[in-house]
C-alpha atoms as a PDB file:
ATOM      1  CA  UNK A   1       0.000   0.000   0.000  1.00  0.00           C
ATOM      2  CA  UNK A   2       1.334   3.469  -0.865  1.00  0.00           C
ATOM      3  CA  UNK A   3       0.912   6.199   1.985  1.00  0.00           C
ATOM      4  CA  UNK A   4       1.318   9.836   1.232  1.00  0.00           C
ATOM      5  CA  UNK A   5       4.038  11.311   3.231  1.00  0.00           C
ATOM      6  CA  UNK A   6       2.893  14.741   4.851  1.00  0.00           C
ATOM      7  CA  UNK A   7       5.816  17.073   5.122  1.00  0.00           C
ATOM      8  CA  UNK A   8       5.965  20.067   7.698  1.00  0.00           C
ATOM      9  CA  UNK A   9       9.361  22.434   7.070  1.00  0.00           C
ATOM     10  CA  UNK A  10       9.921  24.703  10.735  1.00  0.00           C
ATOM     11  CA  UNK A  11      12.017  27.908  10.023  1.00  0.00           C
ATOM     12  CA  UNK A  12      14.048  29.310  12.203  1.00  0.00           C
ATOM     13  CA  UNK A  13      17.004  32.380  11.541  1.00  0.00           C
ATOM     14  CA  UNK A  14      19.641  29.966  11.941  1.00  0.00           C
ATOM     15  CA  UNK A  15      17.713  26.177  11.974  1.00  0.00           C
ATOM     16  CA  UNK A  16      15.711  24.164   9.418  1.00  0.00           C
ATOM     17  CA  UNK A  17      13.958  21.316  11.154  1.00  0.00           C
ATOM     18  CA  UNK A  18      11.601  18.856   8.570  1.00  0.00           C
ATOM     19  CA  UNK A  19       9.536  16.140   9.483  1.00  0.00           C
ATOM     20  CA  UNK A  20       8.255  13.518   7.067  1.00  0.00           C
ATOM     21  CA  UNK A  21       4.720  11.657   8.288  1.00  0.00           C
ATOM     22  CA  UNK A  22       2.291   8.847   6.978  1.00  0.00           C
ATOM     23  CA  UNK A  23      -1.370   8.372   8.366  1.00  0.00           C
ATOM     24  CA  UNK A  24      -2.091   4.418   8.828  1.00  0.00           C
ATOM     25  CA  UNK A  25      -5.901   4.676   9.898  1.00  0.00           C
ATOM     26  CA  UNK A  26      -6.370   6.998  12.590  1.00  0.00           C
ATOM     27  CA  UNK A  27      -3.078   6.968  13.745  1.00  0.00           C
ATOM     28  CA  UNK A  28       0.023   9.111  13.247  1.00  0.00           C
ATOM     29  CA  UNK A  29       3.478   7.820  12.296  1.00  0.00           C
ATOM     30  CA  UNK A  30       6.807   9.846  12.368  1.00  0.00           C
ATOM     31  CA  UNK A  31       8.665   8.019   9.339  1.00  0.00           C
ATOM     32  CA  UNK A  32      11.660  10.940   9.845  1.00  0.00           C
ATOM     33  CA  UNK A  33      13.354  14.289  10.528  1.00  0.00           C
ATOM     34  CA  UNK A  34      16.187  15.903   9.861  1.00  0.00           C
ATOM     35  CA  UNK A  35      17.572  19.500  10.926  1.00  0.00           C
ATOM     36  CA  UNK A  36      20.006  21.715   9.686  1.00  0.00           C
ATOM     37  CA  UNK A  37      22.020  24.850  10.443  1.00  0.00           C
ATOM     38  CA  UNK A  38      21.709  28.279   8.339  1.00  0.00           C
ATOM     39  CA  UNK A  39      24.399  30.650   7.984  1.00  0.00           C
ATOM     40  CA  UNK A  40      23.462  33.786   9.550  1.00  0.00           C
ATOM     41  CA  UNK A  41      22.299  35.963   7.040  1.00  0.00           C
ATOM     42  CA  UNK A  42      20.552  33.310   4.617  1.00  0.00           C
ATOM     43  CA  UNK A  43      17.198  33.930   6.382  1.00  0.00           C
ATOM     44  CA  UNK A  44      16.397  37.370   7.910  1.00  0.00           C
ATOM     45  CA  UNK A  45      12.626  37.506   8.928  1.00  0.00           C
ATOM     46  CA  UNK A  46      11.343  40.485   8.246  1.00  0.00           C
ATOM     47  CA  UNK A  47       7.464  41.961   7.831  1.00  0.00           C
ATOM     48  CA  UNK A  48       8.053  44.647   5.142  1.00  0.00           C
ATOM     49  CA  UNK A  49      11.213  42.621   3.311  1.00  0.00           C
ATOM     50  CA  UNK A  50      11.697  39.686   1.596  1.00  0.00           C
ATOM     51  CA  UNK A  51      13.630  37.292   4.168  1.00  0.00           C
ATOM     52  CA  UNK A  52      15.348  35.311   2.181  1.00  0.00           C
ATOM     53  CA  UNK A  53      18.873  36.724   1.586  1.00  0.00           C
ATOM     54  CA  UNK A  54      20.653  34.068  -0.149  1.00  0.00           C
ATOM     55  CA  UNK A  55      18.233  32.146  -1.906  1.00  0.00           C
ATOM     56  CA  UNK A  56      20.648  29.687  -4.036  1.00  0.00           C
ATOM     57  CA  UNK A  57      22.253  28.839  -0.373  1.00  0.00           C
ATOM     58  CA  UNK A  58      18.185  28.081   0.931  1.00  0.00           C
ATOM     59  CA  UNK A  59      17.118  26.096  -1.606  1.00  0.00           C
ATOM     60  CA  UNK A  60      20.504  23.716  -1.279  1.00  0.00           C
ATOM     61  CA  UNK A  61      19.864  23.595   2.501  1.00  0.00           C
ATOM     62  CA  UNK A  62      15.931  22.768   1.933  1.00  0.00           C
ATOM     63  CA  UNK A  63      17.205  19.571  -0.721  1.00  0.00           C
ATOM     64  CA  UNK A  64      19.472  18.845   1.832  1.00  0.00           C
ATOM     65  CA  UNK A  65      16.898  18.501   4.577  1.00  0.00           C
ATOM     66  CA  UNK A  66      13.553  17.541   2.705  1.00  0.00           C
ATOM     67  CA  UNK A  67      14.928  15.520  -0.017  1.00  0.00           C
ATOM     68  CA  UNK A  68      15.706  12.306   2.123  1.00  0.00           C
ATOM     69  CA  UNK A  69      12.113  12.426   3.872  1.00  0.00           C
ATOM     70  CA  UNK A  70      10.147  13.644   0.937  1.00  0.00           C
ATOM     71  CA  UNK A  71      10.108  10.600  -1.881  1.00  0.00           C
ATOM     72  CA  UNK A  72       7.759  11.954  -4.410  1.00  0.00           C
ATOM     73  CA  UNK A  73       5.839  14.222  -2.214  1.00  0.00           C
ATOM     74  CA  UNK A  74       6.184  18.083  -3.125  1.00  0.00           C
ATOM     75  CA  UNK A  75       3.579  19.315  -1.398  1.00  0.00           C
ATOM     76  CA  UNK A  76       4.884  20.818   2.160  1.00  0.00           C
ATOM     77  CA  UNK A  77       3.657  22.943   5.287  1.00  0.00           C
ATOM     78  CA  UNK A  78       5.427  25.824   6.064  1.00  0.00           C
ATOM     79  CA  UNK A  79       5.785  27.202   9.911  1.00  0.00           C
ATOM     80  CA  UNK A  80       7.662  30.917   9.541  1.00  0.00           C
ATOM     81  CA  UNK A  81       8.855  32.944  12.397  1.00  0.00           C
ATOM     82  CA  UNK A  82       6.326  35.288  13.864  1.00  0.00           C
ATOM     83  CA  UNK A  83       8.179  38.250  12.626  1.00  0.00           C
ATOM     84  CA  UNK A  84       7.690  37.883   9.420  1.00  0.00           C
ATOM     85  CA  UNK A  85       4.124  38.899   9.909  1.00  0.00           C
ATOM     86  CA  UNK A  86       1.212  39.967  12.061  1.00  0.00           C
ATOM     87  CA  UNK A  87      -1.281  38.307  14.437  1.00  0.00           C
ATOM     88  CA  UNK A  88      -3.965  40.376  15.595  1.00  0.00           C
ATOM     89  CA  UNK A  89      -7.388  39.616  17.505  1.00  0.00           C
ATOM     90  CA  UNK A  90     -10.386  41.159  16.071  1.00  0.00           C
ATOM     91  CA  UNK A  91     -14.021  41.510  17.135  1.00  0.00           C
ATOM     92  CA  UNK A  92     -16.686  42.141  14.547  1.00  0.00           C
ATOM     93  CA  UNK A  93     -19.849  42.908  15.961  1.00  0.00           C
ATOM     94  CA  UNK A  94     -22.198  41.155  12.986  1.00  0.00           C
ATOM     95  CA  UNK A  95     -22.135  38.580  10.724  1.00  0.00           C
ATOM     96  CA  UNK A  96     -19.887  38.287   7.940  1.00  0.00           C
ATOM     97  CA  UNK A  97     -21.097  37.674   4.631  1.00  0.00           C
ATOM     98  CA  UNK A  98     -18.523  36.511   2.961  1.00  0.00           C
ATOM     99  CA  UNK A  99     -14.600  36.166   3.171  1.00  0.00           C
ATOM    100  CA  UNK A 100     -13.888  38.872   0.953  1.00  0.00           C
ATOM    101  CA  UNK A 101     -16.568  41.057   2.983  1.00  0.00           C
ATOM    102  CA  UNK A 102     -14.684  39.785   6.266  1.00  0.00           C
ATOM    103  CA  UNK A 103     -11.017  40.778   4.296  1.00  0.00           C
ATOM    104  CA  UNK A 104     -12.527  44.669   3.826  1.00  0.00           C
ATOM    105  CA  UNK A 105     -13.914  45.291   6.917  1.00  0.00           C
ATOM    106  CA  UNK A 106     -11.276  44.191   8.841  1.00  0.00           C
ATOM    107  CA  UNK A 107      -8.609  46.224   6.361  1.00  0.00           C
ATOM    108  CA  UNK A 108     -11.256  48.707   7.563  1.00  0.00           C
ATOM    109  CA  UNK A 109     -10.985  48.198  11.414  1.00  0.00           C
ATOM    110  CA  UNK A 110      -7.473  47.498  11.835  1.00  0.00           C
ATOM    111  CA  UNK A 111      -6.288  50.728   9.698  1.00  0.00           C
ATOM    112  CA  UNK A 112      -4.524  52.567  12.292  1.00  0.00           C
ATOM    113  CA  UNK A 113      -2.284  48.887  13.157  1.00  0.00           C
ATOM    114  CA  UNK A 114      -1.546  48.044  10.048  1.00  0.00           C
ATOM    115  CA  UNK A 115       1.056  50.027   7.224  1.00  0.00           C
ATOM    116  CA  UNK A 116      -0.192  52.078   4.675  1.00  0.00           C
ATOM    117  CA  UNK A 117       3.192  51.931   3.074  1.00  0.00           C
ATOM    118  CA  UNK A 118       3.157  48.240   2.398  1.00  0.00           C
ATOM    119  CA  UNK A 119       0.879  45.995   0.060  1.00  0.00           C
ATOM    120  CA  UNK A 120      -0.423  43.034   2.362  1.00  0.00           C
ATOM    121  CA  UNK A 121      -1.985  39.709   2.054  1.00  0.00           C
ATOM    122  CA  UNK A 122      -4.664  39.334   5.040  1.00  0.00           C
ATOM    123  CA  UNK A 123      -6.482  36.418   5.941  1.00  0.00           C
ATOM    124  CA  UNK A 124      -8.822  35.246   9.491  1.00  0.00           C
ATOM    125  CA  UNK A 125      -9.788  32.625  11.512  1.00  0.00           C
ATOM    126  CA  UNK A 126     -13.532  32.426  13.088  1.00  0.00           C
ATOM    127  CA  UNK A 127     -12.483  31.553  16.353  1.00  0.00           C
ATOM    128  CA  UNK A 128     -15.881  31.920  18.023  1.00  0.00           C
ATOM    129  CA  UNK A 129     -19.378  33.352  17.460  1.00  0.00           C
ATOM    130  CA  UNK A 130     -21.547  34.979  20.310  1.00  0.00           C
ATOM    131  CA  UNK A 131     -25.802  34.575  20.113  1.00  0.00           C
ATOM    132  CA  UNK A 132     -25.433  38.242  19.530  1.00  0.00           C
ATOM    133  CA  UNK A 133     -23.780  37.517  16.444  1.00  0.00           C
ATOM    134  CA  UNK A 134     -20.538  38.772  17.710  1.00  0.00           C
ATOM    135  CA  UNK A 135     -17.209  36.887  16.182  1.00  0.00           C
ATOM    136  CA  UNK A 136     -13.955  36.682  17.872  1.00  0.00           C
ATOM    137  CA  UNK A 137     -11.162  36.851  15.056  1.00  0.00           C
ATOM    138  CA  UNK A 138      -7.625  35.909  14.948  1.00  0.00           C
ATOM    139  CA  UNK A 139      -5.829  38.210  11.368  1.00  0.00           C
ATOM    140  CA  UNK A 140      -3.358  37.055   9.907  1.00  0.00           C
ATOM    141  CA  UNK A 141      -1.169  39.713   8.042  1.00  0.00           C
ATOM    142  CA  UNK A 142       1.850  39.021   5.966  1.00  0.00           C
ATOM    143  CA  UNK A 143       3.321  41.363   3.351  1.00  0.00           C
ATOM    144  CA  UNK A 144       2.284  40.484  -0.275  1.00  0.00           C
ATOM    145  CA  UNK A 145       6.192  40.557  -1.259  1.00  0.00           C
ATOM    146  CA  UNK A 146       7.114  38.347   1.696  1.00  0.00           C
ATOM    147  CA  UNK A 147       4.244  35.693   1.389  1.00  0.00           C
ATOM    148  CA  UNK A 148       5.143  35.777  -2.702  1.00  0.00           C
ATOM    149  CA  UNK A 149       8.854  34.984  -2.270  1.00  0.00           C
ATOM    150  CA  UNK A 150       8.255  32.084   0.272  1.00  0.00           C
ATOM    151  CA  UNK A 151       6.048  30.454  -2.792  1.00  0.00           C
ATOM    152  CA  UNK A 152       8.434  31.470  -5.462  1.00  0.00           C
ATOM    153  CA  UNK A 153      11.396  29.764  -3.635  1.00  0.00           C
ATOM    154  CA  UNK A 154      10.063  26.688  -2.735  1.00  0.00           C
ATOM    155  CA  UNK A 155       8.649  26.292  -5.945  1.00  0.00           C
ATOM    156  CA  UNK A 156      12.246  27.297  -7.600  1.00  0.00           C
ATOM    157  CA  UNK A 157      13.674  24.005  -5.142  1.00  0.00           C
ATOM    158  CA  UNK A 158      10.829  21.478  -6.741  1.00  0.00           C
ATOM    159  CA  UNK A 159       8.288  22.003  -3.607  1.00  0.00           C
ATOM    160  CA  UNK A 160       4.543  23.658  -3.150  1.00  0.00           C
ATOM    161  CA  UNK A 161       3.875  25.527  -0.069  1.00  0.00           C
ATOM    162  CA  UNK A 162       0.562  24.047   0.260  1.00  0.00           C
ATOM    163  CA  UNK A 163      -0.109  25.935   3.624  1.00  0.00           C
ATOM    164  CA  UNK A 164       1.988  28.669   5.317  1.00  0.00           C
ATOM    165  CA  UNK A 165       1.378  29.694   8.938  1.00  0.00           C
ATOM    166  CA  UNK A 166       3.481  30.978  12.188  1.00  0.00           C
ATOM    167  CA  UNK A 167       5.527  28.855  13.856  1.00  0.00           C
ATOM    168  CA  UNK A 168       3.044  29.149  16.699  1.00  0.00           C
ATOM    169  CA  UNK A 169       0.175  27.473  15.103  1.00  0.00           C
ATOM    170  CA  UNK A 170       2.520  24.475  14.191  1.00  0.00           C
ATOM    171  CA  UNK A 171       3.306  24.230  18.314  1.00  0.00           C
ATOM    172  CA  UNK A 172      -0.355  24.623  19.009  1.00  0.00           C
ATOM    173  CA  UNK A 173      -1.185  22.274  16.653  1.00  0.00           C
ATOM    174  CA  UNK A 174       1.214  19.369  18.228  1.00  0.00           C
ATOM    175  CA  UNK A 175      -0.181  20.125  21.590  1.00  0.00           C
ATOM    176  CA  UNK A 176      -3.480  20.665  21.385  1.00  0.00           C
ATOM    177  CA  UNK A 177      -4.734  17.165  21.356  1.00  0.00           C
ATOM    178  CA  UNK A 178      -1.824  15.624  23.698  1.00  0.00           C
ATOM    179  CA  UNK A 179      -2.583  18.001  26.314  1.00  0.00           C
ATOM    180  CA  UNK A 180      -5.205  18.208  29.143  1.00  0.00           C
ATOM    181  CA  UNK A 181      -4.853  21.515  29.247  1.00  0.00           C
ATOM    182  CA  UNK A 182      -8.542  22.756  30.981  1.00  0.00           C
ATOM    183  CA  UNK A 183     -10.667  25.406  30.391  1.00  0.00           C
ATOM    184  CA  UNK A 184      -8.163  28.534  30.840  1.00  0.00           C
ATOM    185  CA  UNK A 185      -4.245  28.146  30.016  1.00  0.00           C
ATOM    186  CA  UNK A 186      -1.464  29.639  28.754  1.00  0.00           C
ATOM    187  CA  UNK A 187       1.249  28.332  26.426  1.00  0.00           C
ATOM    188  CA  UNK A 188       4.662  30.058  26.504  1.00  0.00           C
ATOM    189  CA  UNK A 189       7.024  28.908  23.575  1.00  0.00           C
ATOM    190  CA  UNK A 190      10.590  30.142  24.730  1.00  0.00           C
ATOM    191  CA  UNK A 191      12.864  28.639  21.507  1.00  0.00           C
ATOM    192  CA  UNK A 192      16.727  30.044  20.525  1.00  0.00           C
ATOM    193  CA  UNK A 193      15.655  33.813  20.360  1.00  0.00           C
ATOM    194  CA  UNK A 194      12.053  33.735  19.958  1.00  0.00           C
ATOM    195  CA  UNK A 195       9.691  34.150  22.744  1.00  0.00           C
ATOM    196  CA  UNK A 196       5.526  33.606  22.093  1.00  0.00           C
ATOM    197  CA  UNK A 197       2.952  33.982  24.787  1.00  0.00           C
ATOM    198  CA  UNK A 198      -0.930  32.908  24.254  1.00  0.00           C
ATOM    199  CA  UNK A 199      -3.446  32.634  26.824  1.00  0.00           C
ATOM    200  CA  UNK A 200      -6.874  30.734  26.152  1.00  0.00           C
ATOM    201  CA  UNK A 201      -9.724  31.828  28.465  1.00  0.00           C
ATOM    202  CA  UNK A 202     -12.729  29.421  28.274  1.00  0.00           C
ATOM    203  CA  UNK A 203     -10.531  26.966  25.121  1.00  0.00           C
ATOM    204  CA  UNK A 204     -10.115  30.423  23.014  1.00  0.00           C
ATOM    205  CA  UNK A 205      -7.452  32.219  22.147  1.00  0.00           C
ATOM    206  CA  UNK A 206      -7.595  35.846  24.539  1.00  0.00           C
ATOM    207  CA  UNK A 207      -4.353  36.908  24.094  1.00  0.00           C
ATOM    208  CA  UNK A 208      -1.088  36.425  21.536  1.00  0.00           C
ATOM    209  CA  UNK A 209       2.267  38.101  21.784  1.00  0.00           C
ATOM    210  CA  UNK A 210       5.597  37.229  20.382  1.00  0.00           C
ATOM    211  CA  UNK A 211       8.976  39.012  20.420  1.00  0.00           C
ATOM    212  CA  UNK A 212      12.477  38.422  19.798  1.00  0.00           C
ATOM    213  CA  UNK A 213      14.571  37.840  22.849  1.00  0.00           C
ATOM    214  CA  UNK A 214      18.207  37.361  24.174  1.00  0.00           C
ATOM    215  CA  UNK A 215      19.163  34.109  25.574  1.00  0.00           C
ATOM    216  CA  UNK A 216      18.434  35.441  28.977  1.00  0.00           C
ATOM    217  CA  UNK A 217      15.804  34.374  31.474  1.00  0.00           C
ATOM    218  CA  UNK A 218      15.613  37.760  33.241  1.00  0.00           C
ATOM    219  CA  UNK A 219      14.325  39.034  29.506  1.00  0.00           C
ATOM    220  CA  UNK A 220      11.703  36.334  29.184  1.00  0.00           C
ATOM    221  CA  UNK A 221      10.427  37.481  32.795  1.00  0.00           C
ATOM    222  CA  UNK A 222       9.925  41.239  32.099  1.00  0.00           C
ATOM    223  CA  UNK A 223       8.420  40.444  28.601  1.00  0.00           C
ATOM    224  CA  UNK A 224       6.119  38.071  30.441  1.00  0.00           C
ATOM    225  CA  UNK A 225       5.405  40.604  33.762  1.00  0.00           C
ATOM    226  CA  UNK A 226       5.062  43.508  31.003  1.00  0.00           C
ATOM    227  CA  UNK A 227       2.611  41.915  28.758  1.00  0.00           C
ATOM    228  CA  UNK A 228       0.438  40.699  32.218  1.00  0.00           C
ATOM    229  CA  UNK A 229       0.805  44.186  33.742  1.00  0.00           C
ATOM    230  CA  UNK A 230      -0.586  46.173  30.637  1.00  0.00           C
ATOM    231  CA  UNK A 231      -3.077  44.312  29.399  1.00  0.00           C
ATOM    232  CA  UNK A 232      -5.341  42.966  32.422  1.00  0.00           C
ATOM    233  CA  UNK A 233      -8.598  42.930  30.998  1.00  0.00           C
ATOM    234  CA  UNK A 234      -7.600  39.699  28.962  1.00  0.00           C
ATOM    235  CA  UNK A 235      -6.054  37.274  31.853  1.00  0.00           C
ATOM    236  CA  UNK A 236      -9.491  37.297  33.009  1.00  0.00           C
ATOM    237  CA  UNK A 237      -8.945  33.223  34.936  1.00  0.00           C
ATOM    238  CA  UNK A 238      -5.676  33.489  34.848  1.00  0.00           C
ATOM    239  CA  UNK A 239      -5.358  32.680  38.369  1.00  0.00           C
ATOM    240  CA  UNK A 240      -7.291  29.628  37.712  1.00  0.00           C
ATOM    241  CA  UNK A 241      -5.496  28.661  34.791  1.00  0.00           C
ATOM    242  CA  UNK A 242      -2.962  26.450  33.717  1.00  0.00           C
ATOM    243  CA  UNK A 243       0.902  27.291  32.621  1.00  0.00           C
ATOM    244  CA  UNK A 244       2.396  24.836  29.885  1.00  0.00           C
ATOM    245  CA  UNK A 245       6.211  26.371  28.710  1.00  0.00           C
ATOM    246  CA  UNK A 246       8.061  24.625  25.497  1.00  0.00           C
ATOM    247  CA  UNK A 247      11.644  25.446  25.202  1.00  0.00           C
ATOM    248  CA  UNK A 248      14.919  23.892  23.691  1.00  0.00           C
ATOM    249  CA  UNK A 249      16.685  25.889  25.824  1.00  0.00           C
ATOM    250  CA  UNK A 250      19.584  24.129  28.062  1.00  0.00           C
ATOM    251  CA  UNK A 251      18.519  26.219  31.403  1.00  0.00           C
ATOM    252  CA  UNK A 252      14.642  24.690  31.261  1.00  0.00           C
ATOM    253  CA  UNK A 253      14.204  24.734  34.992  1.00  0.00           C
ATOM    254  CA  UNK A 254      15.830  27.719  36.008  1.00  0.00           C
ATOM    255  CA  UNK A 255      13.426  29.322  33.234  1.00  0.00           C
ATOM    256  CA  UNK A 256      10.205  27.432  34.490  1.00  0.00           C
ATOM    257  CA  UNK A 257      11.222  28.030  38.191  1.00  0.00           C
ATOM    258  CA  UNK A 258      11.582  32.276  37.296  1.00  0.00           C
ATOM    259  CA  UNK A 259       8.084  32.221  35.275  1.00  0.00           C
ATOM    260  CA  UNK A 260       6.432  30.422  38.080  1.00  0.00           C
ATOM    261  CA  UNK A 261       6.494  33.644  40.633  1.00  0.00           C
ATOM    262  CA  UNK A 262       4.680  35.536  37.917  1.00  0.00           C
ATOM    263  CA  UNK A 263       1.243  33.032  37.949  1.00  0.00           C
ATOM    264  CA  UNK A 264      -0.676  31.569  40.969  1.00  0.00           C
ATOM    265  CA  UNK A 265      -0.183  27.680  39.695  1.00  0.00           C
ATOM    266  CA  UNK A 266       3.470  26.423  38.686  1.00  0.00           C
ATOM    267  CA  UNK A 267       4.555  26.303  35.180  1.00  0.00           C
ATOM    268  CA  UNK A 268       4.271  22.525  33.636  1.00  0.00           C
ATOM    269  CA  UNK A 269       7.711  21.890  31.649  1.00  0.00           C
ATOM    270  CA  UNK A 270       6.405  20.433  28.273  1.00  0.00           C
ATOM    271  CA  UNK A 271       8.357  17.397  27.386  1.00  0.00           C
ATOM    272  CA  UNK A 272       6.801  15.654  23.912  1.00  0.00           C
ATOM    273  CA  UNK A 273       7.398  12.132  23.112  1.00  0.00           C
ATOM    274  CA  UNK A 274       8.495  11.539  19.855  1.00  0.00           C
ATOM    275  CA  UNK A 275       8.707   7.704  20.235  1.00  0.00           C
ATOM    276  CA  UNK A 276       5.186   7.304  20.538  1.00  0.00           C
ATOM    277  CA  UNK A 277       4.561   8.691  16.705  1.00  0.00           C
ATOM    278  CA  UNK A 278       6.893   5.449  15.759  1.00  0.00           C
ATOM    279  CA  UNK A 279       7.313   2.088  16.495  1.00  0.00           C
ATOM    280  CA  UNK A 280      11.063   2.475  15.642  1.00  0.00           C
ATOM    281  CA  UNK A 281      14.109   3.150  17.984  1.00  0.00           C
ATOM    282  CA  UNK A 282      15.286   6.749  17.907  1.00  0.00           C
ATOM    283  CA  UNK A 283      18.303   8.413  18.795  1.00  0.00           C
ATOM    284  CA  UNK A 284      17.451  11.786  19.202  1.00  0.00           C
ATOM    285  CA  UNK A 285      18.419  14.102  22.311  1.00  0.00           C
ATOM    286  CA  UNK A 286      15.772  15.763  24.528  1.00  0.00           C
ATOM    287  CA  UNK A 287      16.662  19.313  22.455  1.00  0.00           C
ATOM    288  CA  UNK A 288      16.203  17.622  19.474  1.00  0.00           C
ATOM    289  CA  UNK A 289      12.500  16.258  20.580  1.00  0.00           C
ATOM    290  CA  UNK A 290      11.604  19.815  21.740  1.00  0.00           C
ATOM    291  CA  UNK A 291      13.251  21.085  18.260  1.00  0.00           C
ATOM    292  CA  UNK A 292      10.890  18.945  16.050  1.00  0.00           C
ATOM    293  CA  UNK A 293       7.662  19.780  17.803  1.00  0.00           C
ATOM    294  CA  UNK A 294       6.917  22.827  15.391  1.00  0.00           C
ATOM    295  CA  UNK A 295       7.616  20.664  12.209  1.00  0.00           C
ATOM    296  CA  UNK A 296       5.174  17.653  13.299  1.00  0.00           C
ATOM    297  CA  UNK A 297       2.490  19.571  14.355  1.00  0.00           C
ATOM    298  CA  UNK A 298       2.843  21.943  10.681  1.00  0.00           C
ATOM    299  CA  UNK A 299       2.767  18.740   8.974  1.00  0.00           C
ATOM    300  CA  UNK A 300      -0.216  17.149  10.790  1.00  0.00           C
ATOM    301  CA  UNK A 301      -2.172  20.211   9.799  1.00  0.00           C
ATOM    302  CA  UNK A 302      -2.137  18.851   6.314  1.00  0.00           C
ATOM    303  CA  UNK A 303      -4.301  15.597   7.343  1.00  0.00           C
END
């Protein structure tokens, strides 16, 4: 029997991380992964620029990390840092009547957050409708040139981006239906220099931030304290809720331990099990599980 091979691509500044799966039934199997280093410079994520500096130098390092997993699967799902776009939440008070109509009014709404100087590609996510008729929206923004060049160049190497999203839905994605995670939680993804931090009040999204940080705990605390201390109205549970923190970084427990005195209930250190996606031996180190979390839940989004 021939099983299509799903193929999720996580990109990082200076990391390329692929995953190849197959679905047998309802199950899941990881049949491999590979990761690579960049050069500094080959990838620069950036919201108004194209962030793909060297391009001939990408597409050898995306052969040399798909190729072995892909066989003759092209198509491919595409987690990109968070800075090379925007994530906004959006309410919209009636129903929309189509997704065009959704596209305008929100272009609409948002005018005073997003660049006038810069042609974008927007696109939403119903996350939840009211009685009222109220919708709770999650935008997606990405720069037409930016979006465009990511296509291009994977196309150039022999691949289709048949879905591009932020490396934070492809972490969400992985968790969401391995975790009991309750009613109200937060997940804080703390990986190399990127830092994300969503809270879910009632299972939806309330909250989203992401910035670029130094390898230093003290500046994932203040990000953390500062994003709790000016915007209130939207930890509404947080006392109540739940704190799950992914990171490949060495100093995991100090980190945990220093997030901890900034919620009522202690941080959960996320540790995913790769073995149980494969009934094969593998050799990888605990970074390396953390490392391909993004990739496997980007590909599973394609099933």
């Amino acid at each position: 029997m021939i099983y299509r091979n799903y193929l999720g691509l996580d990109l990082q500044p200076l990391a390329m991380r692929a995953v190849s799966l197959r679905r047998k039934g309802k199950s899941t199997t990881l049949n491999g992964g590979r990761m690579l280093g960049l050069e500094e410079g080959v990838l620069a994520p950036s919201f108004r620029n194209p962030n793909i500096m060297k391009i001939e130098t990408f597409i050898e390092s995306l052969h040399e990390v798909v190729g072995p997993l892909a066989g003759a699967e092209n198509r491919i799902s595409l987690a990109i840092p968070e800075q090379s776009g925007l994530q906004l939440l959006a309410d919209i008070e009636s129903p929309l009547k189509s997704k065009s109509d959704g596209i305008d009014i929100l272009k609409w709404q948002l005018r005073d957050k997003l660049p006038e100087d810069v042609e974008l590609q927007l696109d939403y996510q119903i996350l939840y409708r009211e009685e009222t008729g109220r919708q709770k929206l999650l935008v997606v923004c990405m720069a037409k040139a930016v979006l465009e060049q990511y296509e291009e160049v994977l196309d150039e190497a022999g691949y289709g981006a048949e879905l591009i999203g932020f490396r934070s839905m492809g972490l969400f994605n992985y968790y969401r239906p391995r975790l009991d995670t309750g009613e109200n939680f937060a997940l804080i993804q703390v990986e190399d220099g990127s830092l994300v931090f969503q809270y879910f009040q009632n299972s939806r999204l309330s909250f989203h931030r992401s910035r670029l940080v130094n390898h230093d705990i003290e500046d994932v605390y203040r990000e953390i304290s500062r994003s709790l201390a000016g915007e209130q109205g939207r930890f509404a549970g947080i006392n109540r809720a739940s704190i799950f923190v992914h990171t490949n970084w060495d100093e995991k427990e100090s980190l945990t331990e220093a997030l901890g005195s900034l919620f009522s209930k202690e941080p959960e250190l996320l540790k995913p099990v790769m073995e149980r996606l494969t009934s094969e031996s593998l050799t990888l180190t605990e970074k390396q599980r953390l490392s391909l979390v993004t990739a496997v839940g980007s590909a599973e989004l394609l099933m």
